[in-house]
Protein backbone atom coordinates (compact mmCIF):
# COMPACT_ATOMS: atom_id res chain seq x y z
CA UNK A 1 -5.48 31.90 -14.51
CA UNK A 2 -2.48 29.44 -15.02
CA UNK A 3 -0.32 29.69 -17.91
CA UNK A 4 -0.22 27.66 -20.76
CA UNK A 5 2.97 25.82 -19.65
CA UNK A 6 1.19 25.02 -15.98
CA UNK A 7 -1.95 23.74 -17.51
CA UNK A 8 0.14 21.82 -20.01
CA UNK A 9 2.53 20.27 -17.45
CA UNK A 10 -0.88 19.62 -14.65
CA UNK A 11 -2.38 17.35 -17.90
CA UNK A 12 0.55 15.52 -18.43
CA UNK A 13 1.00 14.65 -14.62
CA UNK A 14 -2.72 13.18 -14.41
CA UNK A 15 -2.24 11.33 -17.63
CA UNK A 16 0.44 9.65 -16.10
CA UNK A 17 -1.28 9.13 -13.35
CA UNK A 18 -4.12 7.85 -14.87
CA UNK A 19 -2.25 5.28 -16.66
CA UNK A 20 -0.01 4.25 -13.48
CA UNK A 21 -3.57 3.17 -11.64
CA UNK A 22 -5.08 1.71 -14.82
CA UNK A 23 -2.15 -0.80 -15.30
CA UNK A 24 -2.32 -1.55 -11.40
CA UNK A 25 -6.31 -2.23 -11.89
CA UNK A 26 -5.25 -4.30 -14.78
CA UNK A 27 -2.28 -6.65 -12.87
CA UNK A 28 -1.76 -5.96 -9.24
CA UNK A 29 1.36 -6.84 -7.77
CA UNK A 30 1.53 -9.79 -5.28
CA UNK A 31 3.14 -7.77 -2.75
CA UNK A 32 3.63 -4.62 -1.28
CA UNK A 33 6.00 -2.44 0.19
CA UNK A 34 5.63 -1.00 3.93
CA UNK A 35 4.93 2.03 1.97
CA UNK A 36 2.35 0.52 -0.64
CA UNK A 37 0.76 -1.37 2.57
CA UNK A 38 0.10 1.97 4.07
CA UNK A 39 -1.32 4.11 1.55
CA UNK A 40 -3.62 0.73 0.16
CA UNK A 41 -4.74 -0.05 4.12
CA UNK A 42 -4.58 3.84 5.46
CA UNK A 43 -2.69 2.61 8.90
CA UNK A 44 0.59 4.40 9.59
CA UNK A 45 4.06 3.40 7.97
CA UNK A 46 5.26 3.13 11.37
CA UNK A 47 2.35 0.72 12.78
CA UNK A 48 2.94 -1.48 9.67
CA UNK A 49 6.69 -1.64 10.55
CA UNK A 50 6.18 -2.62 14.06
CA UNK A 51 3.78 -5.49 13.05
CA UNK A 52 6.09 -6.51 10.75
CA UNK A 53 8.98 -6.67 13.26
CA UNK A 54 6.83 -8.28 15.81
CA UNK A 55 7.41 -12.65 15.89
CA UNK A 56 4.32 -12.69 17.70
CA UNK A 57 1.97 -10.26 15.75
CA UNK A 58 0.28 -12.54 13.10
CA UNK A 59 0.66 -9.55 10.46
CA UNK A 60 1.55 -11.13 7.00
CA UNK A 61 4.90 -9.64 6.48
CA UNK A 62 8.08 -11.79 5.18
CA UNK A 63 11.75 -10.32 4.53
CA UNK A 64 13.11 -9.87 1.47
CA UNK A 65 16.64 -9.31 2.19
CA UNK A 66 16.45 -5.89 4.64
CA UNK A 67 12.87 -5.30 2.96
CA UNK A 68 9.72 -6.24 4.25
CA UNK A 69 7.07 -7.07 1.66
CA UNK A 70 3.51 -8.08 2.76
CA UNK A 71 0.98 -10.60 0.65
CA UNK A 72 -1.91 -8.23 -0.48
CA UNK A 73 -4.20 -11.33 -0.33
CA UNK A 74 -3.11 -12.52 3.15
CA UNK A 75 -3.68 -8.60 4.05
CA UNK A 76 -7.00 -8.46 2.99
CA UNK A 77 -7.71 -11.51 5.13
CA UNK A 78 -6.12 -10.22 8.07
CA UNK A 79 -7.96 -7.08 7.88
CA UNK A 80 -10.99 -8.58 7.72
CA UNK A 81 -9.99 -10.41 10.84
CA UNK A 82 -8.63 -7.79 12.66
CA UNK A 83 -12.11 -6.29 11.94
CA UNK A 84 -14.19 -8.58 12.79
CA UNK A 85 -12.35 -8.99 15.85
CA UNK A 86 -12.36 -5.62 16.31
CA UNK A 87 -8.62 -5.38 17.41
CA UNK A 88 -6.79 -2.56 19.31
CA UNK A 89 -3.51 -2.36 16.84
C-alpha cells in the first residue's frame, strides 16, 4: 500500500496535469516545438528534425532564431496529405 505522503504527492501530480491539458483544450498554441510536434503527431523527434532541415521537404517548419517551430494547422493539413498520399517519410 503507498503511504500517505505517495498518494498525496501522485494526486497533486495528476491535478496538475489535469489542469495543464484542460487549458491547452481551452487555447492551443499556434505552434509547436520539435518536441510538442512529436508527442501531438507520434513520428520521431529525429524524423521531425530532418523534415524540418530539408529545403525540399514541404514539412511546415519555419525558424525562430536556432528553433524550429511548426504551424499546428498547416500540420494537420500536411498529415492529411501525407496520408492520403500515403508517403514513405
Amino acid at each position: 500500500m503507498l503511504s500517505k505522503v505517495t498518494e498525496g504527492n501522485i494526486l497533486e501530480q495528476l491535478q496538475e496535469t489535469i489542469k495543464e491539458a484542460v487549458k491547452e483544450a481551452m487555447n492551443p498554441k499556434l505552434t509547436l516545438t520539435i518536441d510538442e510536434a512529436a508527442k501531438y503527431t507520434g513520428i520521431g523527434r529525429d524524423k521531425l528534425l530532418e523534415l524540418s532541415h530539408n529545403p525540399e521537404s514541404d514539412f511546415p517548419a519555419f525558424r525562430v532564431g536556432t528553433k524550429f517551430l511548426i504551424n499546428r494547422e498547416l500540420l494537420k493539413e500536411w498529415l492529411k496529405k501525407v496520408a492520403e498520399e500515403r508517403k514513405v517519410l
